[in-house]
N, C-alpha and C. Protein backbone atom coordinates (compact mmCIF):
# COMPACT_ATOMS: atom_id res chain seq x y z
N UNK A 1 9.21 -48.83 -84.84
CA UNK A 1 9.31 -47.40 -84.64
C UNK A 1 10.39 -46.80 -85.53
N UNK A 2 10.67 -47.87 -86.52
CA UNK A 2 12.04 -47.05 -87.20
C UNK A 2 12.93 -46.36 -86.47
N UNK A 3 13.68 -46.77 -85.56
CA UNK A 3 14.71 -46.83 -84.81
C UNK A 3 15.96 -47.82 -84.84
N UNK A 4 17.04 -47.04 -85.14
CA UNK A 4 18.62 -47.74 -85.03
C UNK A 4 19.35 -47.11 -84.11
N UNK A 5 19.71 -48.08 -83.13
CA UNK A 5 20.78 -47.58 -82.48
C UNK A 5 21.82 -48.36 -82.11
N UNK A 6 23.17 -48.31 -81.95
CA UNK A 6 24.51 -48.68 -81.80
C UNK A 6 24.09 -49.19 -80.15
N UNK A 7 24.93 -50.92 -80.48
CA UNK A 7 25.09 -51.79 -79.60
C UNK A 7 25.63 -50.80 -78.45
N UNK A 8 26.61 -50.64 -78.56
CA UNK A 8 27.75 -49.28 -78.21
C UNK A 8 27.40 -48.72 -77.17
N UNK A 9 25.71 -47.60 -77.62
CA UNK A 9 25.30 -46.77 -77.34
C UNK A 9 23.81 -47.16 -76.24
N UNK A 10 24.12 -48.14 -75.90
CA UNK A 10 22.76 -49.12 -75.09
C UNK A 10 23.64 -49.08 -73.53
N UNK A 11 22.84 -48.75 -72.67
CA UNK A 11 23.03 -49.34 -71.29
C UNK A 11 21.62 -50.18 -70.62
N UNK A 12 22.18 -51.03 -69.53
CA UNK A 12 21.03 -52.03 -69.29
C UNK A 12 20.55 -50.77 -68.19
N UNK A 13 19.08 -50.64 -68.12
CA UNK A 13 18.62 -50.12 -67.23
C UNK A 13 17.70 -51.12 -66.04
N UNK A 14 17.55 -52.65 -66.89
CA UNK A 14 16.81 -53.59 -65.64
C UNK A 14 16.19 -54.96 -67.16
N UNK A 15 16.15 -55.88 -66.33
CA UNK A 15 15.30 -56.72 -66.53
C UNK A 15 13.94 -56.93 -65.25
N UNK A 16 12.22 -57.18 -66.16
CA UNK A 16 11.91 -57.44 -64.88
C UNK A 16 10.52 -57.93 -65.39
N UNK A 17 9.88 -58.75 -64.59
CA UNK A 17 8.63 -59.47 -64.78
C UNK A 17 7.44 -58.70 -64.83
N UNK A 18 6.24 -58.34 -65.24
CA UNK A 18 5.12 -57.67 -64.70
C UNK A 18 4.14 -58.10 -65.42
N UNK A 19 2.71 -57.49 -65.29
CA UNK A 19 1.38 -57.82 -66.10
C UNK A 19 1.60 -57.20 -66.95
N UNK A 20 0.88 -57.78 -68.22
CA UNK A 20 1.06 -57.16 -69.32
C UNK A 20 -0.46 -56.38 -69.10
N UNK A 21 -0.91 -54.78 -69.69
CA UNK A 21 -1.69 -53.70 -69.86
C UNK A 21 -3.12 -54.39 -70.40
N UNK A 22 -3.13 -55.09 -71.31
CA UNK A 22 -4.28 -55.00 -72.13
C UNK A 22 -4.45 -56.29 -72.13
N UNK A 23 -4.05 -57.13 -71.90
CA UNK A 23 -4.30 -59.20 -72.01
C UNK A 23 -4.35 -59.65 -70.63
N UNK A 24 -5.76 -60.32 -70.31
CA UNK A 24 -5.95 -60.40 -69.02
C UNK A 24 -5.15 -62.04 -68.72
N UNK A 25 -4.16 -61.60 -67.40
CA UNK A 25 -3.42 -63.25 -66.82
C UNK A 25 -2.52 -63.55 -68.14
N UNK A 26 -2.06 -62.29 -68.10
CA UNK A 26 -0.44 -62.46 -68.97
C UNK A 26 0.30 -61.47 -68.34
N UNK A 27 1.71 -62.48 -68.49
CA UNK A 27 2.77 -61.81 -67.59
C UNK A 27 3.84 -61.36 -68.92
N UNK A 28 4.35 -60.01 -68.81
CA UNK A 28 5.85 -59.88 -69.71
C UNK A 28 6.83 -60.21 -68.97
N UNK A 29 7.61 -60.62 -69.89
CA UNK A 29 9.30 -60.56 -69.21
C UNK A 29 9.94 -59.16 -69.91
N UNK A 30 10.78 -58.04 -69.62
CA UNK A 30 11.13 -57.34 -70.65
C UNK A 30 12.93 -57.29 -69.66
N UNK A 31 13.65 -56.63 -70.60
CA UNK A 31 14.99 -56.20 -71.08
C UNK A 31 14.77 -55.24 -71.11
N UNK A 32 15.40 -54.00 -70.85
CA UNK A 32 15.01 -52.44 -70.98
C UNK A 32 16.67 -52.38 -71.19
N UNK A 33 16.54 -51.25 -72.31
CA UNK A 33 18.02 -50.50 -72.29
C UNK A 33 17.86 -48.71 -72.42
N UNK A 34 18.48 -48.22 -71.47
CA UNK A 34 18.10 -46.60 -72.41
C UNK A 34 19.31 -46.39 -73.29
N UNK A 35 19.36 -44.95 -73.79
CA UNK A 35 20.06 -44.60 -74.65
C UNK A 35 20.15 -43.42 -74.51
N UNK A 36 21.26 -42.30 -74.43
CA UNK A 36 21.69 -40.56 -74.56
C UNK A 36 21.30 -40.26 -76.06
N UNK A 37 21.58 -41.19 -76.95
CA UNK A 37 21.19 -40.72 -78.68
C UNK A 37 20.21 -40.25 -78.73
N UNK A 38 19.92 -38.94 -79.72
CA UNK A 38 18.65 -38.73 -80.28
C UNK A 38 18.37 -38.82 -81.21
N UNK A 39 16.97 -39.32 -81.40
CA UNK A 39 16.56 -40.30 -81.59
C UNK A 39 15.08 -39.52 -82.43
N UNK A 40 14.18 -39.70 -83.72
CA UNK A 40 13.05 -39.60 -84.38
C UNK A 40 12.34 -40.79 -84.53
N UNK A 41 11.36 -41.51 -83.25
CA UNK A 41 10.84 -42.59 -83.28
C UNK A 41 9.72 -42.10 -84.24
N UNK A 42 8.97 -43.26 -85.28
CA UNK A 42 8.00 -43.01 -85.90
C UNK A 42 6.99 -44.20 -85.85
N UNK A 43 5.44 -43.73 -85.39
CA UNK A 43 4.41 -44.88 -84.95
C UNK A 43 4.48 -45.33 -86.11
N UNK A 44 4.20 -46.87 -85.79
CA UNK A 44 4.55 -47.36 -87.37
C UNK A 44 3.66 -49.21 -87.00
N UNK A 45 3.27 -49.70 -87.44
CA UNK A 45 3.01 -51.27 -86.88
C UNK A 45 1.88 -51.25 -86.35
N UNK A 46 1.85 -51.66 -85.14
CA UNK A 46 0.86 -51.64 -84.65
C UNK A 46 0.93 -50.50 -83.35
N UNK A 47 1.65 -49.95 -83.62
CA UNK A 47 1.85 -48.41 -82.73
C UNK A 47 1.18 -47.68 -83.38
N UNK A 48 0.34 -46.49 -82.82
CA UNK A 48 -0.75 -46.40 -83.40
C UNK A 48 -0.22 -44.63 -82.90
N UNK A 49 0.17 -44.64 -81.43
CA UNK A 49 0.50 -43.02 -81.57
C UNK A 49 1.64 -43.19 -80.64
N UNK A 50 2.36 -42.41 -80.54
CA UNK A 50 3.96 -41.90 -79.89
C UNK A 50 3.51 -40.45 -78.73
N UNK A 51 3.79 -41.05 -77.45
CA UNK A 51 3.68 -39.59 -76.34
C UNK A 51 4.71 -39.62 -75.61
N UNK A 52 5.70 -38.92 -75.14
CA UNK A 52 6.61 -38.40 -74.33
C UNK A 52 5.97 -38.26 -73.21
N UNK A 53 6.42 -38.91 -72.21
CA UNK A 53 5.79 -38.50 -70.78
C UNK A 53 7.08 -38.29 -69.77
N UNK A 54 7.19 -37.77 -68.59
CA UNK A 54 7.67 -37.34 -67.83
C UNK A 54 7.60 -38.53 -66.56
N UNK A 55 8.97 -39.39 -66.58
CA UNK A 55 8.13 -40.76 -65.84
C UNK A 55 8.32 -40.36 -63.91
N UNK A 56 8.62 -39.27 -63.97
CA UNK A 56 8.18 -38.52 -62.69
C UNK A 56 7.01 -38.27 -61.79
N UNK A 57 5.74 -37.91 -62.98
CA UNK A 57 4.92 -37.47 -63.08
C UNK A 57 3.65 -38.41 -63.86
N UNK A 58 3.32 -39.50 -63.19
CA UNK A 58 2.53 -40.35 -63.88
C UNK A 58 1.08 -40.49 -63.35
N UNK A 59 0.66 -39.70 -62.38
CA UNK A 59 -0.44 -39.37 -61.75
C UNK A 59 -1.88 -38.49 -62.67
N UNK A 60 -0.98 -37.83 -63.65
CA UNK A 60 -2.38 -36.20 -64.29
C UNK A 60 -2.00 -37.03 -65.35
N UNK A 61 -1.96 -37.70 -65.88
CA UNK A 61 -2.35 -38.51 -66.94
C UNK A 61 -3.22 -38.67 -67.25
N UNK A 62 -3.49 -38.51 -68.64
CA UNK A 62 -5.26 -39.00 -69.32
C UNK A 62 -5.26 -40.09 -69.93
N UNK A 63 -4.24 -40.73 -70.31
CA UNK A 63 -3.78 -42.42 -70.60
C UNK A 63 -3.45 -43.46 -69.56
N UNK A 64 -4.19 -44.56 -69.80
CA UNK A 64 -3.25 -45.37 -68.57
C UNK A 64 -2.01 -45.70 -68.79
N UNK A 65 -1.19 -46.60 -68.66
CA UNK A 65 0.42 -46.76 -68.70
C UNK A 65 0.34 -48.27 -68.12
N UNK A 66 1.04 -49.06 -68.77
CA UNK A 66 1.58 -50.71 -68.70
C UNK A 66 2.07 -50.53 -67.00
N UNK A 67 1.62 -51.19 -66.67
CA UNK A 67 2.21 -52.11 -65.08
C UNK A 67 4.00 -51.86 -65.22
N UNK A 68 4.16 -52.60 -66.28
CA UNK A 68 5.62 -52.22 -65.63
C UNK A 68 6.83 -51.46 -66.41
N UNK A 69 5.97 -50.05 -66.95
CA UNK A 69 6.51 -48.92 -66.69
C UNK A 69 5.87 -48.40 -65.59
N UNK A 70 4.87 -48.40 -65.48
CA UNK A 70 4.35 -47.71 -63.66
C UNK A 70 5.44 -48.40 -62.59
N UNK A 71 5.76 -49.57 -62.62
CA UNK A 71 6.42 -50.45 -61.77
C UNK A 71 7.37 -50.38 -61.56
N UNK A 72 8.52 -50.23 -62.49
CA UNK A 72 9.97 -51.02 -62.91
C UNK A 72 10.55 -49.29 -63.68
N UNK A 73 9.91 -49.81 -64.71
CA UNK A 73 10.78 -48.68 -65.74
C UNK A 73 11.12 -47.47 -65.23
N UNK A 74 9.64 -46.67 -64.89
CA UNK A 74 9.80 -45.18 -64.64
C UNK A 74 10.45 -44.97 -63.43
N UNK A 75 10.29 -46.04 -62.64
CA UNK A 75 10.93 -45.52 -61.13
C UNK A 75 12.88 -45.98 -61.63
N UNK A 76 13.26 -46.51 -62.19
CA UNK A 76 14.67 -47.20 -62.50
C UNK A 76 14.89 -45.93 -63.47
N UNK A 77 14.23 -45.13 -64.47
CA UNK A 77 14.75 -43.70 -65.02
C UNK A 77 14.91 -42.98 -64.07
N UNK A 78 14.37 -42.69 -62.92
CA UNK A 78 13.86 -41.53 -62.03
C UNK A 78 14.82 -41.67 -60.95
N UNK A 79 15.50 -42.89 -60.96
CA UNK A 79 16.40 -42.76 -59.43
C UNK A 79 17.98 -42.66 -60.32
């Protein structure tokens, strides 16, 4: 995504296990950190498009969303 950001500037927001979205009977492990920096992510790789969502609000969605940002992530931004 062509993104740099300072060790510095990282807080841990969770480690945590879940299904991975698209590979059936695979599990991720992930590390999550957020960051206050702003930030110009650019789809790039095998990222194909970039959406801002509101992890409040994950219900009126027209995309599905990975297990564990539905799971883990959005609820650990939100509290």
């Amino acid at each position: 995504m062509g993104v740099t950001v300072a060790k510095e500037d990282l807080a841990l927001l969770g480690s945590w296990t879940a299904t991975t979205a698209n590979e059936f009977d695979t599990i991720v492990d992930a590390t999550v950190y957020r960051s206050d920096v702003v930030i110009a992510p650019v789809a790039s790789a095998e990222i194909v498009e970039l959406r801002w969502t509101d992890p409040t609000v994950t219900t009126e969605l027209d995309f599905p969303l990975a297990p564990l940002l539905l799971e883990f992530v959005f609820p650990a931004l939100a509290a």
